[in-house]
Protein backbone atom coordinates (compact mmCIF):
# COMPACT_ATOMS: atom_id res chain seq x y z
CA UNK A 1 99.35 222.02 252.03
CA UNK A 2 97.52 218.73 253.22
CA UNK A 3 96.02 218.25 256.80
CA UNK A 4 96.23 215.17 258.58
CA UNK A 5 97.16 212.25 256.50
CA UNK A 6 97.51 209.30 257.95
CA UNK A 7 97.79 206.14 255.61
CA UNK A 8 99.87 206.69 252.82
CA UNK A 9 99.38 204.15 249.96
CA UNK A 10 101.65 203.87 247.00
CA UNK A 11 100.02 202.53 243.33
CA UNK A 12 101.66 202.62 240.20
CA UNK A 13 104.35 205.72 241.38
CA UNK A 14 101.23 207.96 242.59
CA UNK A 15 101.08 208.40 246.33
CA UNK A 16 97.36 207.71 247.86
CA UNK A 17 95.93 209.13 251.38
CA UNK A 18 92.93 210.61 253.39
CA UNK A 19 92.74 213.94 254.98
CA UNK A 20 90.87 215.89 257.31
CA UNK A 21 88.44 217.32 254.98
CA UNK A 22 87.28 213.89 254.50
CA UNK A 23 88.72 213.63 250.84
CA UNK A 24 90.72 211.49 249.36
CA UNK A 25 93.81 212.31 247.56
CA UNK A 26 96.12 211.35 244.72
CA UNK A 27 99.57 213.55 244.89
CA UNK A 28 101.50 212.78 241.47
CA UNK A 29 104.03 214.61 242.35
CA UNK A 30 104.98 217.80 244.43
CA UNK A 31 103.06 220.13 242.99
CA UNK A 32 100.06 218.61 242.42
CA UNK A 33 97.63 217.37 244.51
CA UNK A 34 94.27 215.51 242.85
CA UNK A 35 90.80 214.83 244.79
CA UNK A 36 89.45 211.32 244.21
CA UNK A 37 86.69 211.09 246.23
CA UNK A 38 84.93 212.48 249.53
CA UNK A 39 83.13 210.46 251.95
CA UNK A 40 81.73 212.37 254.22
CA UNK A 41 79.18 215.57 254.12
CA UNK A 42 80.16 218.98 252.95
CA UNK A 43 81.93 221.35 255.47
CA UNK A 44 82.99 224.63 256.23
CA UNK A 45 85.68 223.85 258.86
CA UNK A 46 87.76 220.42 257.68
CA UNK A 47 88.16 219.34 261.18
CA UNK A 48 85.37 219.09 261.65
CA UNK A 49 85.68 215.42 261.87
CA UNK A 50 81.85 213.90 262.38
CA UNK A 51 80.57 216.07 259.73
CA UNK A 52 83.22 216.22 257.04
CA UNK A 53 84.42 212.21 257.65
CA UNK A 54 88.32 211.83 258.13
CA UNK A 55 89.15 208.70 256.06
CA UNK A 56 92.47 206.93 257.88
CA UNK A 57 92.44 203.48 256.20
CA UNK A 58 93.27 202.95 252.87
CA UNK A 59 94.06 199.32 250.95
CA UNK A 60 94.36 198.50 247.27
CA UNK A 61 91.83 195.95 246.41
CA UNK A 62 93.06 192.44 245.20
CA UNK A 63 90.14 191.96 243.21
CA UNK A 64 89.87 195.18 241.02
CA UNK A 65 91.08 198.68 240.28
CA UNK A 66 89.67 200.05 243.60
CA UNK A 67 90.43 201.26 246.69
CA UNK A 68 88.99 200.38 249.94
CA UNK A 69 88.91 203.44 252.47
CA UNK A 70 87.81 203.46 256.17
CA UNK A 71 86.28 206.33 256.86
CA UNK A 72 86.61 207.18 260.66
CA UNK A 73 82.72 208.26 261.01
CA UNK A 74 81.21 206.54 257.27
CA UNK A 75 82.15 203.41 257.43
CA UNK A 76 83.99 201.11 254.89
CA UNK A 77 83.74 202.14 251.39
CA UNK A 78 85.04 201.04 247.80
CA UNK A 79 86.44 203.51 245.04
CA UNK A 80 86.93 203.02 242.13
CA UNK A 81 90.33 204.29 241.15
CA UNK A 82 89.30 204.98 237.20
CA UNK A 83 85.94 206.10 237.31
CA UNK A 84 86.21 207.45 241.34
CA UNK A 85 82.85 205.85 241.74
CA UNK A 86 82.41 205.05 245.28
CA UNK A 87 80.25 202.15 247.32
CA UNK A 88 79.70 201.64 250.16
CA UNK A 89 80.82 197.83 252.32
CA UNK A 90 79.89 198.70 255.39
CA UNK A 91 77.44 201.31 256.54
CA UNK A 92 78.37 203.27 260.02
CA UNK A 93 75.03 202.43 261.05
CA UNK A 94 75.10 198.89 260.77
CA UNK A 95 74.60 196.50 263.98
CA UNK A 96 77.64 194.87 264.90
CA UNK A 97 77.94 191.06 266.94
CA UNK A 98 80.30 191.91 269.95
CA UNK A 99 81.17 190.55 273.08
CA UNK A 100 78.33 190.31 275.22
CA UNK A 101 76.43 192.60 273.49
CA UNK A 102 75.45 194.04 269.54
CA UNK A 103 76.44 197.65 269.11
CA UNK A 104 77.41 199.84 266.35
CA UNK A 105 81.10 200.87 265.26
CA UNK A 106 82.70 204.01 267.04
CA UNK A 107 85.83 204.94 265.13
CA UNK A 108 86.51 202.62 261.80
CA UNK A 109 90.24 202.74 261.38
CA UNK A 110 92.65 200.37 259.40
CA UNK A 111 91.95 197.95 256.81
CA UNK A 112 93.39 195.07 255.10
CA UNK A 113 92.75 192.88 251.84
CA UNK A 114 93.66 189.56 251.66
CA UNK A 115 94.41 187.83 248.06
CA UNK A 116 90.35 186.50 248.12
CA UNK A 117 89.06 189.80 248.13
CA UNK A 118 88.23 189.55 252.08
CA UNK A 119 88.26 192.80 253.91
CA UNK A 120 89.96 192.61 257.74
CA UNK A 121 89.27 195.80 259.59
CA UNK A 122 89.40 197.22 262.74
CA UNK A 123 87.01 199.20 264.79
CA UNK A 124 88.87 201.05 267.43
CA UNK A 125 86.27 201.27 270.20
CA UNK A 126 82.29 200.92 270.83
CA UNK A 127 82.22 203.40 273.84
CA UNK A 128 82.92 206.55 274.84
CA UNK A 129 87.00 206.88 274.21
CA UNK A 130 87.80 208.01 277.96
CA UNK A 131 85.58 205.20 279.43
CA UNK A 132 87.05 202.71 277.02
CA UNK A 133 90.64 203.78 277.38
CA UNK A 134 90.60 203.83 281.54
CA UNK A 135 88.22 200.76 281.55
CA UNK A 136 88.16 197.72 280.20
CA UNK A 137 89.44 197.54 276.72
CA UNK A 138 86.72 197.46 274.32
CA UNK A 139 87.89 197.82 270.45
CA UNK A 140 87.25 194.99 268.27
CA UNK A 141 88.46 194.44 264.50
CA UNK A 142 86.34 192.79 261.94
CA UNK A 143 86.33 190.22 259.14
CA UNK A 144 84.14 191.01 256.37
CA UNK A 145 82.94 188.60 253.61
CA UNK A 146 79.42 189.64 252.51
CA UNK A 147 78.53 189.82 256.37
CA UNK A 148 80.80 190.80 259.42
CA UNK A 149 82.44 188.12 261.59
CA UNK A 150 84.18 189.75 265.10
CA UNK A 151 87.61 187.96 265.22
CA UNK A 152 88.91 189.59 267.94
CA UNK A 153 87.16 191.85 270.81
CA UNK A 154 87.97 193.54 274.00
CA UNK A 155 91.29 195.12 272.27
CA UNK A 156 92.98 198.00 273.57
CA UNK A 157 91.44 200.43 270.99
CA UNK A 158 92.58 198.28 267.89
CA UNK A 159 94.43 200.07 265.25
CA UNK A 160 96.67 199.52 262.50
CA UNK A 161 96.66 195.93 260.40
CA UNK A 162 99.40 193.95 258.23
CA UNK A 163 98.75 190.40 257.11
CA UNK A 164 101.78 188.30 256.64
CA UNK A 165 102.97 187.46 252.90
CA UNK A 166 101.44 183.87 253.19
CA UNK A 167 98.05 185.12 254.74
CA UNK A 168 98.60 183.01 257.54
CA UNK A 169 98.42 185.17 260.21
CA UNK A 170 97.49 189.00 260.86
CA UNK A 171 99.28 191.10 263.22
CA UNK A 172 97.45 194.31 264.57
CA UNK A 173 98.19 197.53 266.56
CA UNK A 174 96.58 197.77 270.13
CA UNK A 175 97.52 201.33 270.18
CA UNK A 176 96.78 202.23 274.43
CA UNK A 177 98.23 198.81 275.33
CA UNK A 178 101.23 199.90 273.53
CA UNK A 179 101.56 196.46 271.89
CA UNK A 180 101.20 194.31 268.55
CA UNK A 181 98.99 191.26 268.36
CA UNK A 182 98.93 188.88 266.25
CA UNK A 183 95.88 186.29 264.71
CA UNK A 184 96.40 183.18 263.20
CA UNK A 185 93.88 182.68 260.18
CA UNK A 186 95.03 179.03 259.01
CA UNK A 187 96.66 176.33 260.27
CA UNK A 188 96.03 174.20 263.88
CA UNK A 189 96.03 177.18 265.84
CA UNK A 190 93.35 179.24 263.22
CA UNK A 191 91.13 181.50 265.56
CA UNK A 192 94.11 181.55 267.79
CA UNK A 193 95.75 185.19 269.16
CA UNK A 194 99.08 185.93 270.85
CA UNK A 195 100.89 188.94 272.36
CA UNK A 196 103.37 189.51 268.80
CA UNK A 197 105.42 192.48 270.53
CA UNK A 198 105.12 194.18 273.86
CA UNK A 199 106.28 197.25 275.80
CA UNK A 200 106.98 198.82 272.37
CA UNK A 201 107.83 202.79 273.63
CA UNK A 202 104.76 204.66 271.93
CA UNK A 203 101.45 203.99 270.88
CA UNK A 204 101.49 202.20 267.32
CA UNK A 205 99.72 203.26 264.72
CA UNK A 206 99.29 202.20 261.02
CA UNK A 207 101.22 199.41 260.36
CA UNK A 208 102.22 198.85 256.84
CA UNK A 209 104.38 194.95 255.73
CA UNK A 210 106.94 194.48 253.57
CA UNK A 211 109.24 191.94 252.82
CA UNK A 212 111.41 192.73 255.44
CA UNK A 213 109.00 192.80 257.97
CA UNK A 214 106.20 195.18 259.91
CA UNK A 215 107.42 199.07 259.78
CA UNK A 216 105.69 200.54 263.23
CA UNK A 217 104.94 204.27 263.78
CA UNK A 218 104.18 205.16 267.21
CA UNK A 219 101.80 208.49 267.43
CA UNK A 220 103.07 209.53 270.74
CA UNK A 221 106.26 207.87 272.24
CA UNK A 222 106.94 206.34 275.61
CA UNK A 223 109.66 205.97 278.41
CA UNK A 224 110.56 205.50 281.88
CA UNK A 225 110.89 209.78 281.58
CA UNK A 226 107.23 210.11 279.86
CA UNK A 227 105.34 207.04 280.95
CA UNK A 228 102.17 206.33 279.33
CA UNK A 229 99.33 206.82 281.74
CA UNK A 230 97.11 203.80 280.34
CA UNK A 231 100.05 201.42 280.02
CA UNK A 232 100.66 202.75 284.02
CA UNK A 233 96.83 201.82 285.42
CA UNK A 234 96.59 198.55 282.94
CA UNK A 235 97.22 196.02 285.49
CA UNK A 236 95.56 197.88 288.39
CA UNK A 237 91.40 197.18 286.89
CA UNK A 238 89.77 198.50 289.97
CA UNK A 239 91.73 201.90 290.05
CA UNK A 240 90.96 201.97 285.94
CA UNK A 241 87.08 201.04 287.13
CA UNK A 242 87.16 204.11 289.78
CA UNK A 243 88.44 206.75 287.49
CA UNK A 244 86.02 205.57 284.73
CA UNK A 245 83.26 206.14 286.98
CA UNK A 246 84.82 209.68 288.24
CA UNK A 247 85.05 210.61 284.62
CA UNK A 248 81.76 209.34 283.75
CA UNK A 249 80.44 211.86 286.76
CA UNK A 250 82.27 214.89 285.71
CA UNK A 251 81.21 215.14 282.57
CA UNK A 252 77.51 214.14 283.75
CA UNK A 253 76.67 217.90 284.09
CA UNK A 254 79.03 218.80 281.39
CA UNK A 255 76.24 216.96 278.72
CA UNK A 256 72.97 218.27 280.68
CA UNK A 257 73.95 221.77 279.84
CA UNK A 258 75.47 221.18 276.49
CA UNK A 259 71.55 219.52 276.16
CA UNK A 260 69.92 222.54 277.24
CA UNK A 261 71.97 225.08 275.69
CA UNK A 262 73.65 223.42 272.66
CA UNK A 263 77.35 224.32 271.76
């Protein structure tokens, strides 16, 4: 019995993914279940998030036998899928060029590899979750190619990725926003984004391509019975603005005595 895996990734008839105890995990077939790696610290209680790391983003690397994980609290990391030696791309405490302002990665979440070797990933958000998700949208997703270029910020906590088959363009999952984008990373309109598919009726997820198209799993679904309270405030900014604030004051004393008498 697993918990919580999120990205499945098949290689050579073996089934890859990342669960809450912040391993990773080969299953060869139904009885048998092999650790590859962990990347976060040891733990007593495996969801324990923070602590144990929760790796959600796997990709097979184009330019060896690894595989690149993104770990939600550790960062971006490379295995190695023979010797299970792991490295670290890019550190959870590294400074990150945003919007207005440098700041550190909050949740890393999907990741992509392009036929180069280059490493597309997104962070989800660089607040505080309830702020970000009631106020303006602030998840970014990266490019990374020996340093980190922001392609896109101010996302609606940016989630799953899926470049197309000719690398032209990259389509990811604003999960709140309940929505797919997509980049363009060649041709006259390179550096260029577009709403790809709107008003889908859930929040997407992990996106995973094939030659058919983008297959789209949606976390928590959506209708006109069970509306989606983000996708309901979106276009009102000042009401998202108010409640951010409201939240921001009720949890105020919430911290102060969580500081003085720690939980």
């Amino acid at each position: 019995k697993i918990f919580g895996p999120e990205c499945l990734i098949v290689h050579k008839d073996k089934i890859y993914t990342g669960i809450h105890s912040g391993e990773v995990i080969r299953l060869n077939n139904e009885e048998s279940v092999q650790p590859i790696t962990k990347i976060g610290q040891h733990c007593d209680y495996i969801f324990d998030d923070e602590l144990c790391g929760y790796p959600v983003g796997l990709a097979l690397d184009t330019q060896g036998n690894n595989l690149i994980v993104s770990d939600a609290y550790y960062g971006i990391w490379q295995v190695d899928l023979k010797t299970k030696k792991k490295t670290v791309v890019v550190p959870a405490e590294q400074i990150l060029p945003g919007k207005g302002a440098n700041r550190r990665a909050k949740l890393f979440n999907s990741v992509a590899v392009n036929r180069q070797g280059d490493i597309f990933w997104t962070d989800s958000f660089s607040d505080d979750f309830v702020l970000a998700a009631f106020a303006n949208p602030s998840g970014r997703y990266d490019r990374v190619k020996k340093t980190n270029e922001v392609l896109l910020d101010e996302l609606s906590f940016a989630n799953g990725l899926a470049l197309s088959p000719s690398e032209d363009f990259i389509v990811l999952a604003e999960t709140t926003a309940m929505r797919l984008r997509k980049y363009y990373l060649k041709g006259s309109r390179a550096g260029e984004s577009e709403v790809f598919v709107e008003g889908l009726p859930g929040w997407p997820d992990n996106l995973t391509a094939d030659e058919e198209g983008i297959w789209v799993p949606l976390s928590v679904a959506s209708d006109s019975e069970n509306p989606n309270l983000f996708a309901v405030l979106a276009p009102y900014p000042r009401l998202r603005s108010f409640l951010a604030r409201l939240v921001a004051l009720m949890r105020l004393p919430l911290r102060v005595l969580n500081h003085i008498y720690p939980n």
